[in-house]
C-alpha atoms as a PDB file:
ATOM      1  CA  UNK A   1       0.000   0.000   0.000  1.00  0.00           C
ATOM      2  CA  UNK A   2       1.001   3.438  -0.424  1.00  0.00           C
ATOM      3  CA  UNK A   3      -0.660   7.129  -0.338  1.00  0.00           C
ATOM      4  CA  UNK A   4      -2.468   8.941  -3.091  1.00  0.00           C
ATOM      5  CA  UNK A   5      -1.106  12.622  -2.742  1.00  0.00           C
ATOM      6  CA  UNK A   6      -3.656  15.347  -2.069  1.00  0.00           C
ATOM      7  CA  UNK A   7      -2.845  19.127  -3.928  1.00  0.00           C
ATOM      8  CA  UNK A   8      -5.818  20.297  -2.457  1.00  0.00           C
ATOM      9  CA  UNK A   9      -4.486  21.176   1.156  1.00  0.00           C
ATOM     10  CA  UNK A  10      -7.885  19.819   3.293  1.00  0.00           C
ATOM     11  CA  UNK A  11      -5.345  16.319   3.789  1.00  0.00           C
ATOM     12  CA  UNK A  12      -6.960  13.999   2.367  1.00  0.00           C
ATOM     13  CA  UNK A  13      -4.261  11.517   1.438  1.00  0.00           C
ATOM     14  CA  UNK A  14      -5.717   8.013   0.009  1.00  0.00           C
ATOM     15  CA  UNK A  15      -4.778   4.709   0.514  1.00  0.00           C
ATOM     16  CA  UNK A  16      -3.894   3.380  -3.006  1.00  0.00           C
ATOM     17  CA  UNK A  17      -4.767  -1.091  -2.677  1.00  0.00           C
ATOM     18  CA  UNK A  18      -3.074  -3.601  -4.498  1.00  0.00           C
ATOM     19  CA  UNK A  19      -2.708  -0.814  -7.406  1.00  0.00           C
ATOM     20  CA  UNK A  20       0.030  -0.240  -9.847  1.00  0.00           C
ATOM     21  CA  UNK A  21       0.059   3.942  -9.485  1.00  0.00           C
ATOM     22  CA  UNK A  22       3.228   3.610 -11.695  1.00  0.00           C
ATOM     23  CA  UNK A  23       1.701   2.782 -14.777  1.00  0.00           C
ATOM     24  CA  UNK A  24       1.783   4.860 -17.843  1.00  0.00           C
ATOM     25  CA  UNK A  25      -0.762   7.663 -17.408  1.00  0.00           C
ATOM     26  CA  UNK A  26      -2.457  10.232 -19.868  1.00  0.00           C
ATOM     27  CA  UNK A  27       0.286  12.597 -17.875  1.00  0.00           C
ATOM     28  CA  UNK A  28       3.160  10.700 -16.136  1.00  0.00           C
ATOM     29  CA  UNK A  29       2.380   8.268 -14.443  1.00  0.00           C
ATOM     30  CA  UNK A  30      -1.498   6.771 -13.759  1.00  0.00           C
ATOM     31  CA  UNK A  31      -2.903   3.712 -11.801  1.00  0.00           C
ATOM     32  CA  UNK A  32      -3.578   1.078 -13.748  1.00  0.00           C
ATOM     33  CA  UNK A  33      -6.643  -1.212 -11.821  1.00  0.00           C
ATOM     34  CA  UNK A  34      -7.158  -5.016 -12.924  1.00  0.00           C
ATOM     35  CA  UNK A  35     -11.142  -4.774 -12.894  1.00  0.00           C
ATOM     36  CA  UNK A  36     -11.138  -7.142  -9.206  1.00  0.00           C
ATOM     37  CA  UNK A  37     -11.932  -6.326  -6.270  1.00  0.00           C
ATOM     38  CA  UNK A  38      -8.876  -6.078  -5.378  1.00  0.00           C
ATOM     39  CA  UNK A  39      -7.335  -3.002  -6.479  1.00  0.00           C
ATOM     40  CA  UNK A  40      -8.741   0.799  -5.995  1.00  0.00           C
ATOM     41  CA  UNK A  41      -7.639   3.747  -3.775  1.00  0.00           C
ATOM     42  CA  UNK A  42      -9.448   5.272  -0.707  1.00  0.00           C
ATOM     43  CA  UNK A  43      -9.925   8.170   1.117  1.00  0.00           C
ATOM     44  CA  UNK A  44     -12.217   6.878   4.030  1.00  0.00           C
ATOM     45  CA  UNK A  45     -13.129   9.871   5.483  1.00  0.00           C
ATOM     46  CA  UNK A  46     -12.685  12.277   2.953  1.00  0.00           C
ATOM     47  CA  UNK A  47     -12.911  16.025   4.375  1.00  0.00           C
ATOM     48  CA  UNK A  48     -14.762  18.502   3.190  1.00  0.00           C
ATOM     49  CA  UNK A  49     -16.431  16.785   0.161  1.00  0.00           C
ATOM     50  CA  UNK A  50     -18.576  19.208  -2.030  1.00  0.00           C
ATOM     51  CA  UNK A  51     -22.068  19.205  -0.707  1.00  0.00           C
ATOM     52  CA  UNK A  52     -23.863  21.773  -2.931  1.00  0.00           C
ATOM     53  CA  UNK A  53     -21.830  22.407  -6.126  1.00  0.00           C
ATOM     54  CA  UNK A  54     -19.188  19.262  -7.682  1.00  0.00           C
ATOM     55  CA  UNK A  55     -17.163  19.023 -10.485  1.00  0.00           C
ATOM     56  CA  UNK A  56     -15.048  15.398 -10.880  1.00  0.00           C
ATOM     57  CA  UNK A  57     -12.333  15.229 -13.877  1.00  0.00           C
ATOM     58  CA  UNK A  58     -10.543  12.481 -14.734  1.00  0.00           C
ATOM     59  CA  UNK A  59      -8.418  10.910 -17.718  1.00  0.00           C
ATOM     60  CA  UNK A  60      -9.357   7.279 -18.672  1.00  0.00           C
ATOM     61  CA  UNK A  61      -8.170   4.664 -20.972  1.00  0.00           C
ATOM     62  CA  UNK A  62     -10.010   1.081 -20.972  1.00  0.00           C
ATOM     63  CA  UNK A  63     -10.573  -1.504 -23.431  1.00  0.00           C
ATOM     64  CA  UNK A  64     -13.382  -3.153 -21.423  1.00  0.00           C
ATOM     65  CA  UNK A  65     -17.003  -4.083 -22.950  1.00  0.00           C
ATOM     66  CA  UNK A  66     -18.612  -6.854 -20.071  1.00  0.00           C
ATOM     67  CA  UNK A  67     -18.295  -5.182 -16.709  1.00  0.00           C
ATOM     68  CA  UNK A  68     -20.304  -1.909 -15.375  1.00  0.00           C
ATOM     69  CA  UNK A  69     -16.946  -0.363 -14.667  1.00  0.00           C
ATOM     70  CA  UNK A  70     -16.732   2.285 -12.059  1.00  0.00           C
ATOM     71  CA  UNK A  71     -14.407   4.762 -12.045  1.00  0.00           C
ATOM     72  CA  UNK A  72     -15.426   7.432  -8.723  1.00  0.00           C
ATOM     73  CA  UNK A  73     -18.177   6.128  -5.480  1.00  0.00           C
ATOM     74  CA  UNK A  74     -18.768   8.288  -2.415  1.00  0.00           C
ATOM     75  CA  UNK A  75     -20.888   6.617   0.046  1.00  0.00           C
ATOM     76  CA  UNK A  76     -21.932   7.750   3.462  1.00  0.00           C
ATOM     77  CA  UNK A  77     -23.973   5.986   5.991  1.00  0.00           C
ATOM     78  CA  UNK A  78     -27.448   4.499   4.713  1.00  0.00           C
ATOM     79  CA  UNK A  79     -26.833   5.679   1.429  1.00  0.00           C
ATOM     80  CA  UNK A  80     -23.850   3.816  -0.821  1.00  0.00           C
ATOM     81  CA  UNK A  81     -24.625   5.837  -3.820  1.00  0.00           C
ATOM     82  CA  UNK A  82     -24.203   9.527  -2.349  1.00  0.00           C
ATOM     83  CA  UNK A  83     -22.507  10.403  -5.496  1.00  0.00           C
ATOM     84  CA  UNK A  84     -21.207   7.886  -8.497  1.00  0.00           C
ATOM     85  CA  UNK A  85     -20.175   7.651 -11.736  1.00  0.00           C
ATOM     86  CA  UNK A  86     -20.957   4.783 -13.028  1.00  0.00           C
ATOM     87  CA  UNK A  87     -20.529   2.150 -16.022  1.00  0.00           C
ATOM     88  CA  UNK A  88     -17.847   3.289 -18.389  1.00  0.00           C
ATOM     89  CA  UNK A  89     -20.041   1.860 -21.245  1.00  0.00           C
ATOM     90  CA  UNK A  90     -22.700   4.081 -20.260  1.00  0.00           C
ATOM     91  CA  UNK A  91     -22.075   6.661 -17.658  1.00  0.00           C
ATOM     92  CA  UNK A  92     -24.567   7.147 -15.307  1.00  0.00           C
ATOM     93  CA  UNK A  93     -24.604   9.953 -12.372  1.00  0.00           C
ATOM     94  CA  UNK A  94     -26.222   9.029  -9.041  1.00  0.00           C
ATOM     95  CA  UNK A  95     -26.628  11.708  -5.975  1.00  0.00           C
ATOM     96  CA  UNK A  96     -28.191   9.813  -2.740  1.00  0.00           C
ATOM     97  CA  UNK A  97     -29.649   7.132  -4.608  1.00  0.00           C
ATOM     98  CA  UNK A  98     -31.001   8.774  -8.011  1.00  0.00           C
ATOM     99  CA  UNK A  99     -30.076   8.107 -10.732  1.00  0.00           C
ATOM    100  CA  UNK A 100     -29.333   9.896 -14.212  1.00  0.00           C
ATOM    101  CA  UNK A 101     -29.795   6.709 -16.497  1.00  0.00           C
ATOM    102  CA  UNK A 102     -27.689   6.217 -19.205  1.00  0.00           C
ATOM    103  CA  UNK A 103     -25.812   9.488 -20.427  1.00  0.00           C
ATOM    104  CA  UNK A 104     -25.173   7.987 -24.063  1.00  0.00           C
ATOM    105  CA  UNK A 105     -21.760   8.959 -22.760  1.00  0.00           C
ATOM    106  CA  UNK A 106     -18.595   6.116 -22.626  1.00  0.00           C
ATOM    107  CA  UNK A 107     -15.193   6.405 -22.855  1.00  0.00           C
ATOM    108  CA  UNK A 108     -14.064   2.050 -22.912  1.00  0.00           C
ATOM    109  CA  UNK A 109     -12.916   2.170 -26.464  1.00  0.00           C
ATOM    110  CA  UNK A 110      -9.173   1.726 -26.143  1.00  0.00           C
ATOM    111  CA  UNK A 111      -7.919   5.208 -26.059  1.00  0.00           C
ATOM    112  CA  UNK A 112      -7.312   8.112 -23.594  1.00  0.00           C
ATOM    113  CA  UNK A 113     -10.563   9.866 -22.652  1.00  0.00           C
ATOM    114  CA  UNK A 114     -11.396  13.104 -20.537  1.00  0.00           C
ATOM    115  CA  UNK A 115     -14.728  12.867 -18.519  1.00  0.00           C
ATOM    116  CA  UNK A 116     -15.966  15.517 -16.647  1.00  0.00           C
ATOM    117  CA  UNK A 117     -19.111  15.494 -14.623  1.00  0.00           C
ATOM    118  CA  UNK A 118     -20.780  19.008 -12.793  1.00  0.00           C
ATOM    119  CA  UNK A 119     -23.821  19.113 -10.645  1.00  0.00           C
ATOM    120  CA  UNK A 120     -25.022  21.851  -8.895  1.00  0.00           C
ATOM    121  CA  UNK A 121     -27.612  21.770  -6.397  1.00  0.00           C
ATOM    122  CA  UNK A 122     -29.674  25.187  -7.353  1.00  0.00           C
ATOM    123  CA  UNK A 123     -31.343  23.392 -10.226  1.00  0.00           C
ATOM    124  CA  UNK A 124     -30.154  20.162 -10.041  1.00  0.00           C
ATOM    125  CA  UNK A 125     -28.266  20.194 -13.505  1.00  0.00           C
ATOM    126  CA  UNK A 126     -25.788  17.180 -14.146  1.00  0.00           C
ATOM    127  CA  UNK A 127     -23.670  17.391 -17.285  1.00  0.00           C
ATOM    128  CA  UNK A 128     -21.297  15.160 -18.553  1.00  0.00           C
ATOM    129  CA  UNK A 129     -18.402  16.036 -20.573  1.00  0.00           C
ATOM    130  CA  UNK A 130     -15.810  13.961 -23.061  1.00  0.00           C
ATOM    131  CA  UNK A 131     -13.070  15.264 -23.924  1.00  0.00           C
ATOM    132  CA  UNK A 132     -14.229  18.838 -23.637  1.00  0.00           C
ATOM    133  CA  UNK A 133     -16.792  18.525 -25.398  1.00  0.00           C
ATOM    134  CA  UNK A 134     -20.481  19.057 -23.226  1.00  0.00           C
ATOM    135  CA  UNK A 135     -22.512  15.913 -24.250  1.00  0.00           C
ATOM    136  CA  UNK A 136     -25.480  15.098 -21.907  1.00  0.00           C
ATOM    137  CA  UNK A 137     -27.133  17.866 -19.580  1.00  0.00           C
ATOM    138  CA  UNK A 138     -29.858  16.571 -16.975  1.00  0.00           C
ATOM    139  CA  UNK A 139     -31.618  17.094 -13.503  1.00  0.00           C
ATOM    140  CA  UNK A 140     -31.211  15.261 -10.377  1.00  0.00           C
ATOM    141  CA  UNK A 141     -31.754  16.086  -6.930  1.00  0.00           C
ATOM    142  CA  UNK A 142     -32.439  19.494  -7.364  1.00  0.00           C
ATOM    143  CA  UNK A 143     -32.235  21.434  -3.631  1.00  0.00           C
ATOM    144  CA  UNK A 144     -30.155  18.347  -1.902  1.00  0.00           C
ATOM    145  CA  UNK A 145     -27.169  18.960   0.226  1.00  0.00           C
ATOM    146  CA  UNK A 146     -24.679  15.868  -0.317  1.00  0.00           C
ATOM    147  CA  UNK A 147     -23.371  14.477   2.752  1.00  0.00           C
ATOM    148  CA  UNK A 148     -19.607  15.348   4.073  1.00  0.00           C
ATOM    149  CA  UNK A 149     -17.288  12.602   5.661  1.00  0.00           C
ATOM    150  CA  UNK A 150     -18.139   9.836   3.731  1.00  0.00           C
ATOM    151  CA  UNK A 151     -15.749   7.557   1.733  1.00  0.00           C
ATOM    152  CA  UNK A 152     -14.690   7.779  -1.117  1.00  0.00           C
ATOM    153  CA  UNK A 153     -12.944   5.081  -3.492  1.00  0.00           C
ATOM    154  CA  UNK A 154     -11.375   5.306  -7.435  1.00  0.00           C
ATOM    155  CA  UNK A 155     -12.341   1.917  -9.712  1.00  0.00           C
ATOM    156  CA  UNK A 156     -14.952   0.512  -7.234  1.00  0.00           C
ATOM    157  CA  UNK A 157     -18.652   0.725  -6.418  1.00  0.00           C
ATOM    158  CA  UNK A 158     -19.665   0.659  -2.860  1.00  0.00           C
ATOM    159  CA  UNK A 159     -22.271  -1.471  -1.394  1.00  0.00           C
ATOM    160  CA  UNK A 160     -21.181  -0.165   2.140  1.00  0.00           C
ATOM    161  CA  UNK A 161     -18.896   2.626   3.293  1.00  0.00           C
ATOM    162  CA  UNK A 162     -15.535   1.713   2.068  1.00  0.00           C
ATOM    163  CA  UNK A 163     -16.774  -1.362   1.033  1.00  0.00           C
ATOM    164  CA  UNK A 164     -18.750  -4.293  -0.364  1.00  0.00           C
ATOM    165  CA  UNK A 165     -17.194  -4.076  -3.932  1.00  0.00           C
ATOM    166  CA  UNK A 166     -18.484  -6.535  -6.891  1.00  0.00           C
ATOM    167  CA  UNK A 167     -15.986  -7.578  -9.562  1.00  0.00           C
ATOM    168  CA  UNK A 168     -18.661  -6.629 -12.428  1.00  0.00           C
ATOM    169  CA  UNK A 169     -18.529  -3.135 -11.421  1.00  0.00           C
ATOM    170  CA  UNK A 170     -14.543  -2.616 -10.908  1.00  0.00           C
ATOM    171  CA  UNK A 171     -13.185  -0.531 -13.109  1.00  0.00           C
ATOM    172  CA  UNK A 172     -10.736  -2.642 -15.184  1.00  0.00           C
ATOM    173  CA  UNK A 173      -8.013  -0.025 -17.252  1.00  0.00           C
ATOM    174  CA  UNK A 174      -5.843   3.498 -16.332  1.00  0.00           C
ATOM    175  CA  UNK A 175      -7.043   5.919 -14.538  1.00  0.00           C
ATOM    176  CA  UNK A 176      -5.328   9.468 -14.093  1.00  0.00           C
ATOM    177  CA  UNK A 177      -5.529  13.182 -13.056  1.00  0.00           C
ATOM    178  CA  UNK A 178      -8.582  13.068 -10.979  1.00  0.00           C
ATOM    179  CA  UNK A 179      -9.814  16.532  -9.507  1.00  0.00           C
ATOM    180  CA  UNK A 180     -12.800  17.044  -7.671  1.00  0.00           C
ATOM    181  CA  UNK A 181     -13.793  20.975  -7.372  1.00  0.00           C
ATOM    182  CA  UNK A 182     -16.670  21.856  -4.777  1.00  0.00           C
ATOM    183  CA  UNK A 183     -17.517  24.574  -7.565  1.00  0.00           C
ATOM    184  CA  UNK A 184     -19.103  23.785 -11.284  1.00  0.00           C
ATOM    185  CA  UNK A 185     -16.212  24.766 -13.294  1.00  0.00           C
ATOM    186  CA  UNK A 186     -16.411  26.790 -16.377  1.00  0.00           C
ATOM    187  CA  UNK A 187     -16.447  25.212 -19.821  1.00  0.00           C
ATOM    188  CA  UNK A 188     -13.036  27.209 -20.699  1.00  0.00           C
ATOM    189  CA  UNK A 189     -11.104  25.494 -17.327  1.00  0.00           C
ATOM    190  CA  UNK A 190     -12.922  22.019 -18.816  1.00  0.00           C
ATOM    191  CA  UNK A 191     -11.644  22.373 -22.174  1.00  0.00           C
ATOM    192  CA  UNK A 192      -8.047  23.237 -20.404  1.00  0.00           C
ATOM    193  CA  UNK A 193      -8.172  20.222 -18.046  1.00  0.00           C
ATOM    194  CA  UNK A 194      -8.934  18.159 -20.900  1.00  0.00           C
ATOM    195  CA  UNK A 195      -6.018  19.086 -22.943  1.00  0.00           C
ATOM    196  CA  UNK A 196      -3.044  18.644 -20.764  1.00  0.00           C
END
């Protein structure tokens, strides 16, 4: 085991399990997961987790088509599906339970992707960007505050707080330069994240 570094300054260093974190990533080095249960990194509690206002960015690379890979869960007591993304084939955005559906949104074909997902309490609009590029815009849980000091895990969906993963829903490829924001950032910082 070793720590995931945090640049945001709230300390919220993760645990990186059974994970090679040396692999080649989109930019340096990434952390290449095996699609068991096995491998993923937590931050069990994380501090300060955005309640009203999110943005998650990440770069991507997987060739897999059978499991409902997962590449960000945040669970807090009761409720395992506080916020996820979920299914690389066809993302899907869950805060406290609801669910977007399918997004018509994937990035499992082989080659580095950028995904991007906003939600902002006010209105409840979810978007999903790929590679910049703004390609599904919803509603969910318009008015809800999501919970802080919950856990959160990379390439696993929860069934439990920090736990009760299923290998049909580990992620199973690279993951790299994941940044959550407890803002909805602007299309322009977007398009810049997704170009490094």
């Amino acid at each position: 085991e070793n720590e995931a570094e945090d640049v945001s300054g709230n300390n919220n260093d993760g645990t990186v399990t059974g994970t090679n974190c040396n692999a080649q990533g989109k930019v340096g080095k990434g952390c290449q997961l095996d699609g068991t249960v096995n491998q993923y990194i937590i931050l069990n509690p994380i501090k300060n987790f955005p309640s009203t206002d999110i943005t998650v960015a990440f770069f991507m690379k997987s060739s897999d088509t059978t499991k409902t890979g997962t590449p960000i869960s945040y669970a807090v007591s009761g409720q395992d599906n506080e916020f996820l993304i979920f299914d690389y084939k066809d993302f899907s955005i869950y805060i406290n339970g609801d669910a977007s559906g399918g997004t018509g949104v994937s990035g499992n074909d082989g080659i580095w992707h950028h995904i991007t997902v906003t939600w902002q309490s006010s209105d409840g609009e979810v978007k999903v960007f790929k590679d910049g590029i703004q390609t599904y815009t919803g509603t969910l849980k318009q008015g809800y505050n999501i919970i802080n000091d919950g856990a959160l895990v990379v390439g696993q969906e929860q069934d439990s707080v920090g736990g009760g993963f299923n290998p049909s829903q580990a992620f199973l490829g690279t993951i790299d330069e994941i940044v959550i924001y407890n803002e909805v950032i602007t299309l322009d910082e977007i398009q810049t994240l997704s170009s490094l």
